[in-house]
N, C-alpha and C. Protein backbone atom coordinates (compact mmCIF):
# COMPACT_ATOMS: atom_id res chain seq x y z
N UNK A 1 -80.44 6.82 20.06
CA UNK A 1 -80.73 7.67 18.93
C UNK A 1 -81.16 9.06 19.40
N UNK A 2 -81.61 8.96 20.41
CA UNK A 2 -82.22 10.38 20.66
C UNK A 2 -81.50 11.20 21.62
N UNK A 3 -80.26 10.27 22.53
CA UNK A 3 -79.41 10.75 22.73
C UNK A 3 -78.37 11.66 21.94
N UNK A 4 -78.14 10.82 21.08
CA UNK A 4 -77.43 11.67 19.74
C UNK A 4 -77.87 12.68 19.01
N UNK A 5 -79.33 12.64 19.05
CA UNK A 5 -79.70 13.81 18.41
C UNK A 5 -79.98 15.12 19.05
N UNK A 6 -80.25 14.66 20.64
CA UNK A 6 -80.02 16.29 21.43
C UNK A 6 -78.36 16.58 21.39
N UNK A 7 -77.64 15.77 20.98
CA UNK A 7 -76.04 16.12 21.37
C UNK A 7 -75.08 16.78 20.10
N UNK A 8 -76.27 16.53 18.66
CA UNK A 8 -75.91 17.15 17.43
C UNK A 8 -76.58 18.62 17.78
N UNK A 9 -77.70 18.35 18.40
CA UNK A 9 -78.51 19.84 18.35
C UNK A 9 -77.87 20.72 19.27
N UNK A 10 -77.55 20.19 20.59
CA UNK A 10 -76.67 21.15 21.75
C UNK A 10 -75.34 21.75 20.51
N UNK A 11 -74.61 20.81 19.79
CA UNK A 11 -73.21 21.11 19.27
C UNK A 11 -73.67 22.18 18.00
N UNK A 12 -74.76 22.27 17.35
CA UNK A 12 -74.84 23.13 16.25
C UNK A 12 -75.51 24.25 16.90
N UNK A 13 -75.92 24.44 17.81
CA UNK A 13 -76.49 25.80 18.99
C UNK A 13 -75.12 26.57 19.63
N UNK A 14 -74.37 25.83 19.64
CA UNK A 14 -73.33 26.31 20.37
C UNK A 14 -72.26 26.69 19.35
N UNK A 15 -72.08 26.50 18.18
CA UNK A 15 -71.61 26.65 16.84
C UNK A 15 -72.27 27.99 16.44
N UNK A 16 -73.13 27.74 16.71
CA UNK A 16 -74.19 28.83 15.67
C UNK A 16 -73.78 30.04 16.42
N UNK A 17 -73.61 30.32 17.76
CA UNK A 17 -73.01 31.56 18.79
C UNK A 17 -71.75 31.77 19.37
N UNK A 18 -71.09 30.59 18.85
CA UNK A 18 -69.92 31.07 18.84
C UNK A 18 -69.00 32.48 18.54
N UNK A 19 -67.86 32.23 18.83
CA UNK A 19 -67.73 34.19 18.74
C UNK A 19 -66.77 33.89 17.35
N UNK A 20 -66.66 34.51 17.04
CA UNK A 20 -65.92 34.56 15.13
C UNK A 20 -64.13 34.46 15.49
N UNK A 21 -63.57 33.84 14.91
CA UNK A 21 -61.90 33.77 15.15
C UNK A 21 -61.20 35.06 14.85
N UNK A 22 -60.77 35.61 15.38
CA UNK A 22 -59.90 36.66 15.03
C UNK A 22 -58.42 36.65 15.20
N UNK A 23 -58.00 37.58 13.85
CA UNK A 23 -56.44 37.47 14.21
C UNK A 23 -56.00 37.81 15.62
N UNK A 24 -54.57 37.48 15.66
CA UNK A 24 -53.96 38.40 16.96
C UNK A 24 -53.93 40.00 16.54
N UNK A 25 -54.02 40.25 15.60
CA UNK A 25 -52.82 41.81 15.36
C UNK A 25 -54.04 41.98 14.30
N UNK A 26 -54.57 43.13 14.46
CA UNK A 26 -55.02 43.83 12.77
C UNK A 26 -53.91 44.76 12.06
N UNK A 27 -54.10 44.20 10.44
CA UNK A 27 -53.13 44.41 9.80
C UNK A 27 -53.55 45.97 9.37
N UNK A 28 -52.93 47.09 9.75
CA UNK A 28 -53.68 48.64 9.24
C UNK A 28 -52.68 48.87 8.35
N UNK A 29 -53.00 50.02 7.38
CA UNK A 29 -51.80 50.48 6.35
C UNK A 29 -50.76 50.84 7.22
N UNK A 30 -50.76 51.36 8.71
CA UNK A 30 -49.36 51.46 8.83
C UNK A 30 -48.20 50.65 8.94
N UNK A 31 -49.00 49.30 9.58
CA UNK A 31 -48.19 48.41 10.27
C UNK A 31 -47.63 47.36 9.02
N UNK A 32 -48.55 47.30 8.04
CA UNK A 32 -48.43 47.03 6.63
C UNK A 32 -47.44 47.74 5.97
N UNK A 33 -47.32 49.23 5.54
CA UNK A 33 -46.06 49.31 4.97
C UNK A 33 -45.20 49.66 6.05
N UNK A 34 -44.77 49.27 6.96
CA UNK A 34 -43.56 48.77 7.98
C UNK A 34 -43.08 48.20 7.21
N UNK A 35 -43.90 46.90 7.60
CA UNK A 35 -43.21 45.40 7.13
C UNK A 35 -43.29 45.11 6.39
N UNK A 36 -43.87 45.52 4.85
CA UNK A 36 -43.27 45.43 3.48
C UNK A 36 -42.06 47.00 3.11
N UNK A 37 -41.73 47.34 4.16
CA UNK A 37 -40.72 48.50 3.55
C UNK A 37 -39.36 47.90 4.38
N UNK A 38 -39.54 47.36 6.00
CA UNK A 38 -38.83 46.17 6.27
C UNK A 38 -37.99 45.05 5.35
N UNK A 39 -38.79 44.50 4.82
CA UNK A 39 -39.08 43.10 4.11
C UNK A 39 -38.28 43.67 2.64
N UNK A 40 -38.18 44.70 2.17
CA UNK A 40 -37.46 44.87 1.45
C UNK A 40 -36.00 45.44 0.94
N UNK A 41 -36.11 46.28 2.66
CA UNK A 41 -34.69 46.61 2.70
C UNK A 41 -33.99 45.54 2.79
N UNK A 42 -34.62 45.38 3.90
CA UNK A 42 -33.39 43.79 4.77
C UNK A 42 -33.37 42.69 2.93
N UNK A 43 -34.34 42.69 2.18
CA UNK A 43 -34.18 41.83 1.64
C UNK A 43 -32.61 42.05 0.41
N UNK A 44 -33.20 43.48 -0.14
CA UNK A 44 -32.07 44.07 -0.53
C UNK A 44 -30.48 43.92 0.19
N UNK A 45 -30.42 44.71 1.36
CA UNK A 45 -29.70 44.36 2.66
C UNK A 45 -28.88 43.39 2.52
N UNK A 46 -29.55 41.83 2.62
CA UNK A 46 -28.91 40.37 2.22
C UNK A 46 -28.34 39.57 1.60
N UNK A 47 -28.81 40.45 0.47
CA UNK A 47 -28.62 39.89 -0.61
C UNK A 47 -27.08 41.07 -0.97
N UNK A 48 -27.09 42.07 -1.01
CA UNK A 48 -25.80 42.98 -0.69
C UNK A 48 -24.61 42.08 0.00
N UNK A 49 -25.13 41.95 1.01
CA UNK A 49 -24.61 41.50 2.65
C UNK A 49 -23.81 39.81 2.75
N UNK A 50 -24.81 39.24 2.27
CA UNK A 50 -25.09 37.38 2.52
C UNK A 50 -23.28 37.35 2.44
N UNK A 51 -22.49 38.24 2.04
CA UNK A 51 -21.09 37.21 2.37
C UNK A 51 -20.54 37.44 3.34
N UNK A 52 -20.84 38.49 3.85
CA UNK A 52 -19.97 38.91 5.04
C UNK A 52 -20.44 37.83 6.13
N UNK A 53 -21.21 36.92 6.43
CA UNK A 53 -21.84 35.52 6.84
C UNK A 53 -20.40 35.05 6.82
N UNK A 54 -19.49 34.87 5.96
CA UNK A 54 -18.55 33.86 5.69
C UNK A 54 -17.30 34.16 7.02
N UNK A 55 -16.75 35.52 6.73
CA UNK A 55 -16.09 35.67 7.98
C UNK A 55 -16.82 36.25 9.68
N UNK A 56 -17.78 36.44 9.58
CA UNK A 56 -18.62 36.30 10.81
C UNK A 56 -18.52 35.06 11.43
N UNK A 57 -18.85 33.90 10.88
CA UNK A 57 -18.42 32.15 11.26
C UNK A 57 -17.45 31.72 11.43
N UNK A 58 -16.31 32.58 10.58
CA UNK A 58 -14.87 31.78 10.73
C UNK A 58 -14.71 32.66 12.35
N UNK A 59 -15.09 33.68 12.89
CA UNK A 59 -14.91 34.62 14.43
C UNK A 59 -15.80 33.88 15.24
N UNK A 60 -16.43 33.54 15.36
CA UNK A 60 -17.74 32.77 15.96
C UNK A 60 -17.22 31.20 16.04
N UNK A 61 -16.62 30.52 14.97
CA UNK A 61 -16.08 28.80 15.46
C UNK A 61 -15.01 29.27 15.90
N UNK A 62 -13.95 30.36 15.38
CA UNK A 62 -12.72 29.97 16.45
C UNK A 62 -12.91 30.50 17.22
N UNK A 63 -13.54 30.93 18.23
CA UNK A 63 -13.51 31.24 19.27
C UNK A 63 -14.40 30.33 20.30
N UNK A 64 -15.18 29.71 19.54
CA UNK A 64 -15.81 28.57 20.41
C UNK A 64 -14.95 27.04 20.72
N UNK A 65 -13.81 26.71 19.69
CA UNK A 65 -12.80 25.83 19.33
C UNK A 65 -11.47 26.09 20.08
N UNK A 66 -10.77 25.34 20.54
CA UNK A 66 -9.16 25.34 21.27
C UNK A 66 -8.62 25.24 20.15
N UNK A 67 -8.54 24.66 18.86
CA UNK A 67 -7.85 24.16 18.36
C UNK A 67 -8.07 25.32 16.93
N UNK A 68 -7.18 25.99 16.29
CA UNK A 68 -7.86 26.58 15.89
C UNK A 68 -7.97 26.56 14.58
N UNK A 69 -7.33 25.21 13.62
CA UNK A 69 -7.50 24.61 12.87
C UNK A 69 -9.19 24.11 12.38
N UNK A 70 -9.19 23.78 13.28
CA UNK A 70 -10.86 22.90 13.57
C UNK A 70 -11.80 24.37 13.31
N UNK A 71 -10.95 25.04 14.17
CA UNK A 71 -12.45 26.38 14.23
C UNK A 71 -12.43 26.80 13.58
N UNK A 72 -11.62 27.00 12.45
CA UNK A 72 -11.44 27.65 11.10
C UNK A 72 -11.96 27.15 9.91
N UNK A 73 -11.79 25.22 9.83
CA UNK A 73 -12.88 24.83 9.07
C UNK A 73 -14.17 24.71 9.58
N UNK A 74 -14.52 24.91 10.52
CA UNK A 74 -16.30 24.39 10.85
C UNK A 74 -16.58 25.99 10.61
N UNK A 75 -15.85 27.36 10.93
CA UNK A 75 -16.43 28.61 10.44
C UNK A 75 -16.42 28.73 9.01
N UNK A 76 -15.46 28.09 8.28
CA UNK A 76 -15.83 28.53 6.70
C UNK A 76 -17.10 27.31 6.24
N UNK A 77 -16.90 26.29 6.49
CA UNK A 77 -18.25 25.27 6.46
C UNK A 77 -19.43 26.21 6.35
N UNK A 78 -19.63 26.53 7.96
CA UNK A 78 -20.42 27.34 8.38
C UNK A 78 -20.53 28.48 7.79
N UNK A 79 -20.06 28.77 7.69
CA UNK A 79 -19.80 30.59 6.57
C UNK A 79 -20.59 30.22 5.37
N UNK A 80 -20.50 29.37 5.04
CA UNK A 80 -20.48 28.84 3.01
C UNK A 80 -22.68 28.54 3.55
N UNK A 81 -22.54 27.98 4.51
CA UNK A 81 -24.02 27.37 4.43
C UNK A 81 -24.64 28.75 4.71
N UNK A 82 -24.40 29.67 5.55
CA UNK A 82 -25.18 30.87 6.28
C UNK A 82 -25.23 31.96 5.14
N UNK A 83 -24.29 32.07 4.40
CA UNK A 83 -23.89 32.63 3.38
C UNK A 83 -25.02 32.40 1.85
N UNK A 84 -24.82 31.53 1.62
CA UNK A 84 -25.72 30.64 0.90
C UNK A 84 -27.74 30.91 1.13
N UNK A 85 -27.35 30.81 2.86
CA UNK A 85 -28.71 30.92 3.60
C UNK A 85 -29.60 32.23 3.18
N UNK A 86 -28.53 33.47 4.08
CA UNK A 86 -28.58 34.85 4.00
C UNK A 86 -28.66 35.17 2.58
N UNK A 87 -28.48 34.91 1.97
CA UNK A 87 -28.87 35.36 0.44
C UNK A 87 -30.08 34.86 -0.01
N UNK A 88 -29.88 33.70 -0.05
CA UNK A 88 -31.25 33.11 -1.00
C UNK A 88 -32.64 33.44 -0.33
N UNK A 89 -32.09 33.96 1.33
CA UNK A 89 -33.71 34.29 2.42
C UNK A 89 -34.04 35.64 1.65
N UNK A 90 -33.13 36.79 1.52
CA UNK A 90 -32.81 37.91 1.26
C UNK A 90 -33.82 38.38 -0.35
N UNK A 91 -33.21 37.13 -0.81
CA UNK A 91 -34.11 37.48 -2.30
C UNK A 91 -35.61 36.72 -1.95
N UNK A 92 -35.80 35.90 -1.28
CA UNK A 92 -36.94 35.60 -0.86
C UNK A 92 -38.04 36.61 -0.35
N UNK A 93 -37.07 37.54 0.91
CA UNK A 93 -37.54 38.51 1.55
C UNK A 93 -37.92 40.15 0.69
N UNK A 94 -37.37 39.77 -0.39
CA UNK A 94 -37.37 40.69 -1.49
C UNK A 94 -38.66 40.32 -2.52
N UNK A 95 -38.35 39.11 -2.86
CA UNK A 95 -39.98 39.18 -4.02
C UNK A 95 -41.50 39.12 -3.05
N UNK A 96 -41.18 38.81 -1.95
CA UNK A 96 -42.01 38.45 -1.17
C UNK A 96 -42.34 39.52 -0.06
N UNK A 97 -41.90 40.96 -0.48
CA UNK A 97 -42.04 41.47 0.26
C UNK A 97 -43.53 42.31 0.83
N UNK A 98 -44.45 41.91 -0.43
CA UNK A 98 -46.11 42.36 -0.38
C UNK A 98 -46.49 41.76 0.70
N UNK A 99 -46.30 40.47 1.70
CA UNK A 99 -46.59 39.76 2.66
C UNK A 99 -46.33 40.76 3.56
N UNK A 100 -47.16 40.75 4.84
CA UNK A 100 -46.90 41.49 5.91
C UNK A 100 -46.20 40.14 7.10
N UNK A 101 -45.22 39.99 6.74
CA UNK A 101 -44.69 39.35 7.82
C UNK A 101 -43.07 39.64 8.11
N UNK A 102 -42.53 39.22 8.95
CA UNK A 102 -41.42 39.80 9.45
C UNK A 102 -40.25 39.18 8.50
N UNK A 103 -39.08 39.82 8.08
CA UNK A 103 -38.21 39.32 7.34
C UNK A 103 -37.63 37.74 8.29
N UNK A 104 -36.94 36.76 7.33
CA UNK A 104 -36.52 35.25 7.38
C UNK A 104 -35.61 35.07 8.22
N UNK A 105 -34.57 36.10 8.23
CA UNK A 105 -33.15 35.79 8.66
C UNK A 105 -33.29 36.36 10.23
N UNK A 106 -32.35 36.10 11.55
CA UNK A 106 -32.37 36.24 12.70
C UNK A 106 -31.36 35.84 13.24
N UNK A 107 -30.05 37.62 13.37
CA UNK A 107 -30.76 38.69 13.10
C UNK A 107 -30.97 39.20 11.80
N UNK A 108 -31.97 39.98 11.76
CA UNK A 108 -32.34 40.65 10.24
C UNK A 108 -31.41 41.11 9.39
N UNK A 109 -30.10 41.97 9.90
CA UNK A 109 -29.31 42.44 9.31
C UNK A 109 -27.82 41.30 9.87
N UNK A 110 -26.76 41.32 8.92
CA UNK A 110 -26.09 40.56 9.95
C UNK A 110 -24.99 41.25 10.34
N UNK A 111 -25.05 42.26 10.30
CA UNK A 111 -24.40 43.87 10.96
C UNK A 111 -24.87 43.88 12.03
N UNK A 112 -26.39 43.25 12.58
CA UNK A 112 -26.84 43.71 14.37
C UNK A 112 -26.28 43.32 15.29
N UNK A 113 -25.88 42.07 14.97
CA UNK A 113 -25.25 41.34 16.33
C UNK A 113 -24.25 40.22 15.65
N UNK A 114 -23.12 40.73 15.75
CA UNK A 114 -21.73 40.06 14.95
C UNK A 114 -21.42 38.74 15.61
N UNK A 115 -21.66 38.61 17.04
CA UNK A 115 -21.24 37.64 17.72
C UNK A 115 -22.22 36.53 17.83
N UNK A 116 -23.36 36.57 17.25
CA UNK A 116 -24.44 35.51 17.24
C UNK A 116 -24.41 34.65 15.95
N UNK A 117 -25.25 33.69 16.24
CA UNK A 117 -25.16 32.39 14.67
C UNK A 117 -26.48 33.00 14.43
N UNK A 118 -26.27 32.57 12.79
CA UNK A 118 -27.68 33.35 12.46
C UNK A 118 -28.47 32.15 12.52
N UNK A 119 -30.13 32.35 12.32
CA UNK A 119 -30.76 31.35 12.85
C UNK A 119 -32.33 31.88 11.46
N UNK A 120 -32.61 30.92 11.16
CA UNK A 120 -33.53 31.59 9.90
C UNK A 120 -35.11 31.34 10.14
N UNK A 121 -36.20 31.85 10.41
CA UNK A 121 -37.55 31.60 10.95
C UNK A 121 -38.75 32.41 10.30
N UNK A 122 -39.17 31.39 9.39
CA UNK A 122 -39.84 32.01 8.02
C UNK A 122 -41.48 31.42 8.51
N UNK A 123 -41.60 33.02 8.00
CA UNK A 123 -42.78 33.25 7.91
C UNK A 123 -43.60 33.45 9.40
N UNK A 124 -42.96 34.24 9.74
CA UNK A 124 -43.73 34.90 11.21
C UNK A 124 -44.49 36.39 11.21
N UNK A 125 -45.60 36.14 11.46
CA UNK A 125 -46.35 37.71 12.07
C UNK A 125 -46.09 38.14 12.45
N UNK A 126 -45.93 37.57 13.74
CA UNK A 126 -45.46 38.28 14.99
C UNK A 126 -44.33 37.96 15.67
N UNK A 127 -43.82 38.52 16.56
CA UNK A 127 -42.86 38.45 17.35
C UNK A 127 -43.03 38.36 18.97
């Protein structure tokens, strides 16, 4: 018993001086309207954009495919889901753009990098 009770008292002493949690990043008005002026282009952007997803995939499976039947349906497959994706993130990234966090879609625009699959990672601070 009295073991336990110097071992509650050591743990609430050491509680009590602990140092306070802090973010990684302080959020200042600049870095704030960045990434809600970010967050709304790109969201705008996507939602514009989200089809051009469709033939980006059909260039991206046939060229990963020999056959080019095959690569043509797994890119429109693929097209239809990214497509689908890129939009609905887009209007996401749009009502949601008061959040200071980095837009959904990756890459952000899908004009940056034509030859990549897009890849979607919601709700990040940081990078």
């Amino acid at each position: 018993m009295k073991v336990t009770t110097r071992q509650a008292l050591i743990l609430a002493i050491l509680l009590l001086f602990s140092p306070q949690i802090r973010a990684s990043e302080d959020i200042t008005a600049e870095i704030y309207f960045s990434r809600a002026g970010m967050k709304i282009l790109s969201g705008v952007a996507n939602v514009a954009t989200g089809w051009m997803e469709l033939p980006k995939n059909i260039s991206i499976w046939s060229q990963r495919d020999s056959n080019p039947l095959i690569g043509v349906t797994e890119g429109t497959l693929w097209g239809i889901y990214h497509t689908v994706g890129r939009t609905a993130n887009g209007a996401v990234d749009f009502l949601t753009f008061w959040l200071p966090t980095y837009p959904i879609p990756n890459p952000v625009f899908v004009w940056d990098d034509f030859s990549k699959e897009t890849d979607y990672l919601g709700w990040r601070m940081g990078r």
